[in-house]
Protein backbone atom coordinates (compact mmCIF):
# COMPACT_ATOMS: atom_id res chain seq x y z
CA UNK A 1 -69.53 41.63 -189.24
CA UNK A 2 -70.69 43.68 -192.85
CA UNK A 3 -68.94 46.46 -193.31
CA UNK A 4 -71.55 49.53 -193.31
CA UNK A 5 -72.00 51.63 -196.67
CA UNK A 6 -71.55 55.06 -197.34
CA UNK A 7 -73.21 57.39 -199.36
CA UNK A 8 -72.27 57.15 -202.88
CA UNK A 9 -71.86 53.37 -203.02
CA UNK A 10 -74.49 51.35 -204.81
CA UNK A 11 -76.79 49.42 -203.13
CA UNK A 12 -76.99 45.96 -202.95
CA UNK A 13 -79.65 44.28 -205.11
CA UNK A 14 -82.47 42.60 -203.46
CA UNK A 15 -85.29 40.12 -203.85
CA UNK A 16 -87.42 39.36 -200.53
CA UNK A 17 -90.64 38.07 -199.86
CA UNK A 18 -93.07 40.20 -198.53
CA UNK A 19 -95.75 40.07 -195.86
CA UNK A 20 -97.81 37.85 -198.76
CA UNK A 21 -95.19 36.06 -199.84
CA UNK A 22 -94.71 37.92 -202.56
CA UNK A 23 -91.42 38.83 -204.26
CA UNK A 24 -90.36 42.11 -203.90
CA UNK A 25 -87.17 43.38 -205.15
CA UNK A 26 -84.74 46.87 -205.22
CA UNK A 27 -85.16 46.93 -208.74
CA UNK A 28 -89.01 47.00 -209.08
CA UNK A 29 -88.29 50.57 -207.69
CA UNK A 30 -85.79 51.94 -209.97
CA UNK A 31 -86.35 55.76 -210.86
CA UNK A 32 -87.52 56.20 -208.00
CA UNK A 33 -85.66 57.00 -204.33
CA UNK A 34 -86.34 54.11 -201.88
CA UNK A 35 -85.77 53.99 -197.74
CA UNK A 36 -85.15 51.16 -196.77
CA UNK A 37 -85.02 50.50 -192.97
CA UNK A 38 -83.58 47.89 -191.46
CA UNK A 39 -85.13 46.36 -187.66
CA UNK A 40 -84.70 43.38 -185.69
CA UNK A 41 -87.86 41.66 -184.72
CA UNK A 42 -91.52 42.44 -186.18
CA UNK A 43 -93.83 43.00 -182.79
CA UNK A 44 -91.61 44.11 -180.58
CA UNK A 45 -92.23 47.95 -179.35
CA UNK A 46 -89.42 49.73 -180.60
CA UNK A 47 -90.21 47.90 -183.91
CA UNK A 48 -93.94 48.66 -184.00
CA UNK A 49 -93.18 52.20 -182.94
CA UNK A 50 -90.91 52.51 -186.37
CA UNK A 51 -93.16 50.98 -188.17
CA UNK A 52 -96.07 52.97 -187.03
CA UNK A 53 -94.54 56.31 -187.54
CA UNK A 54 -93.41 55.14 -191.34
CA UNK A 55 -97.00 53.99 -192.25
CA UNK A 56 -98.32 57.62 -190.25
CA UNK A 57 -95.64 59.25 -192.84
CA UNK A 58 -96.20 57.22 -195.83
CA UNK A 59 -98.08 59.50 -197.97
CA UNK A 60 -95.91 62.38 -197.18
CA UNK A 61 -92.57 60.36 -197.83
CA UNK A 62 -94.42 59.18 -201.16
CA UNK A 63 -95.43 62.78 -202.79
CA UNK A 64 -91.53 63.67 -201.88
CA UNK A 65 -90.98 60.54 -204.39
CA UNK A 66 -89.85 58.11 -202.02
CA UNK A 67 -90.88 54.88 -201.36
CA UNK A 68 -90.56 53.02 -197.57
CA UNK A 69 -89.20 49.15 -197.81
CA UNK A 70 -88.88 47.76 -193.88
CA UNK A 71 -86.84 45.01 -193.87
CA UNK A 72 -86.64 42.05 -190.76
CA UNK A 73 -85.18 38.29 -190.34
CA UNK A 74 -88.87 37.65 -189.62
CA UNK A 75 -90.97 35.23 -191.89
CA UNK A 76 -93.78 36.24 -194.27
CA UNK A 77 -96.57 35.17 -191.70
CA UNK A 78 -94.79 37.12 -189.07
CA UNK A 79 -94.78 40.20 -190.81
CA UNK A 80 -98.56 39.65 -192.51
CA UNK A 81 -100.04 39.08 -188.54
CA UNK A 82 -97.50 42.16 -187.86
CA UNK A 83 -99.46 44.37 -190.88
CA UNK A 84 -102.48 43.27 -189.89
CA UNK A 85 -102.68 43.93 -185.91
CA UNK A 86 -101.13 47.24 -186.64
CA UNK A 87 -103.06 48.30 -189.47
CA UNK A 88 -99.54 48.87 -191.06
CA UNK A 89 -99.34 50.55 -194.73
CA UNK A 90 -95.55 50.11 -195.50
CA UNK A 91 -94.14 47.39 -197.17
CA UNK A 92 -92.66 45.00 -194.95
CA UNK A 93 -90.23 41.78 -196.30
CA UNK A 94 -88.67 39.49 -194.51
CA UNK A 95 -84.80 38.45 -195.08
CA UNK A 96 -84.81 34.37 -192.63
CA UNK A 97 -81.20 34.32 -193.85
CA UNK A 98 -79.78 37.75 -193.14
CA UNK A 99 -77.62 38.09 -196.08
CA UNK A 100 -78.90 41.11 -197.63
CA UNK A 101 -79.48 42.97 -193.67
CA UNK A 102 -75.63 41.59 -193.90
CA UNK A 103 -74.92 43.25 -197.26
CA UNK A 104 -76.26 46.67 -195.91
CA UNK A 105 -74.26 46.67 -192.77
CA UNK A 106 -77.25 45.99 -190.95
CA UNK A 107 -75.87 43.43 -189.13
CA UNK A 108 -73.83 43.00 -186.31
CA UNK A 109 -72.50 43.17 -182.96
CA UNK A 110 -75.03 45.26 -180.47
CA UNK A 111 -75.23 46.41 -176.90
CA UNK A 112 -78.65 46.01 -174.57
CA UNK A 113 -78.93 45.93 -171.13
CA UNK A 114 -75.35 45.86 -170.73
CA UNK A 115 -75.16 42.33 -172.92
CA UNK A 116 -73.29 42.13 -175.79
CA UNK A 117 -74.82 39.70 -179.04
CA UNK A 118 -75.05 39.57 -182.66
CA UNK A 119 -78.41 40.79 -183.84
CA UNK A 120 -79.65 43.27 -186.16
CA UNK A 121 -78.72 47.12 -185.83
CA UNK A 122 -81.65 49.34 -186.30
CA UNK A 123 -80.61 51.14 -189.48
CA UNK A 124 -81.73 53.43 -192.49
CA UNK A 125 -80.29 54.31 -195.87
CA UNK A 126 -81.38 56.34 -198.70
CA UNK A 127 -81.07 54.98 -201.83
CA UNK A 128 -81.38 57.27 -205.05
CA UNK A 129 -83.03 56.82 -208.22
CA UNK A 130 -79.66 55.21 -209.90
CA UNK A 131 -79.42 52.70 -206.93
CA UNK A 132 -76.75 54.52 -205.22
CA UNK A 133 -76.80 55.02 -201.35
CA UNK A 134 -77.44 58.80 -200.32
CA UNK A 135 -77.77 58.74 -196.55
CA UNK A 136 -76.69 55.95 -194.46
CA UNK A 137 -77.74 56.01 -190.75
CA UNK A 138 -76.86 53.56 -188.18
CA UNK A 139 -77.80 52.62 -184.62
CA UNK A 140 -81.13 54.72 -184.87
CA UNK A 141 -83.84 54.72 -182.07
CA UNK A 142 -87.21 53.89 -182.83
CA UNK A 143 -88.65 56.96 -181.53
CA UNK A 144 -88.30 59.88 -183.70
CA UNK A 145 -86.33 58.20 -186.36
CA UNK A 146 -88.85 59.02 -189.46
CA UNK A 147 -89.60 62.88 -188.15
CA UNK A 148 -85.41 62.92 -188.03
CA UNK A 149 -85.37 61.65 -191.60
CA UNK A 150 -87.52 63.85 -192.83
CA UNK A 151 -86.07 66.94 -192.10
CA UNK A 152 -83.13 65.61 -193.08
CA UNK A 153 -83.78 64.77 -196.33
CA UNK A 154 -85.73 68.23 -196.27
CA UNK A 155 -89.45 67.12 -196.83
């Protein structure tokens, strides 16, 4: 199990690729604030729901000066037919191994349907312009997450 962050630490550096296959890394956004969201499987309705409601609030999140990376264990070709039957606008990339969902704390031991498993825990943080986390939130719900965000981070 990764241990979760908390604001003020930095946040782990990152190069995944994206719904095209190409490279896209935590640095190429530095200066600027970045939410990253973490969910566990591209297609799913609690995923597409998230997603959704990100791409709805993408140009809103963007003229606050943030920028929206979602990040899955799904593949490149998973996320690309995800984007494309949802008409999705945000940048998905797709982390097979789990070792950077693992370095956020995104990872770990979950509850559904009274079963208990290893998986991916639907999760949020804010990082600033320096790379440093500002808001961490864990075990989110699909529904209402971004709205929730956004008033918190005041937009």
């Amino acid at each position: 199990m990764s241990e979760r962050l908390q604001p003020g630490d930095t946040a782990p550096a990152f190069t995944l690729p994206d719904a095209d296959g190409n490279e896209v890394s935590l640095a190429d956004h530095k200066g600027r604030k970045v939410i990253v969201y973490f969910y566990p499987n591209a297609m799913t309705p609690g995923c597409t729901k998230q997603a959704c409601d990100f791409t709805d609030n993408l140009d809103v999140l963007a003229a606050a000066g943030y920028d929206v990376i979602g990040v899955s264990p799904d593949k490149p070709e998973k996320l690309a037919k995800f984007r494309e039957k949802e008409n999705l606008k945000v940048t998905l990339v797709g982390d097979p191994s789990t070792k950077v969902i693992e370095s956020y704390g995104a990872y770990g031991e979950k509850k559904n349907y009274g079963k208990t498993y290893v998986g991916v825990i639907r999760s949020t943080l804010v990082v600033d312009e320096q790379g440093k986390i500002e808001h961490a939130f864990y075990n989110v719900k699909a529904t209402g997450h971004v709205a929730k965000i956004i008033k918190d981070l005041g937009i």
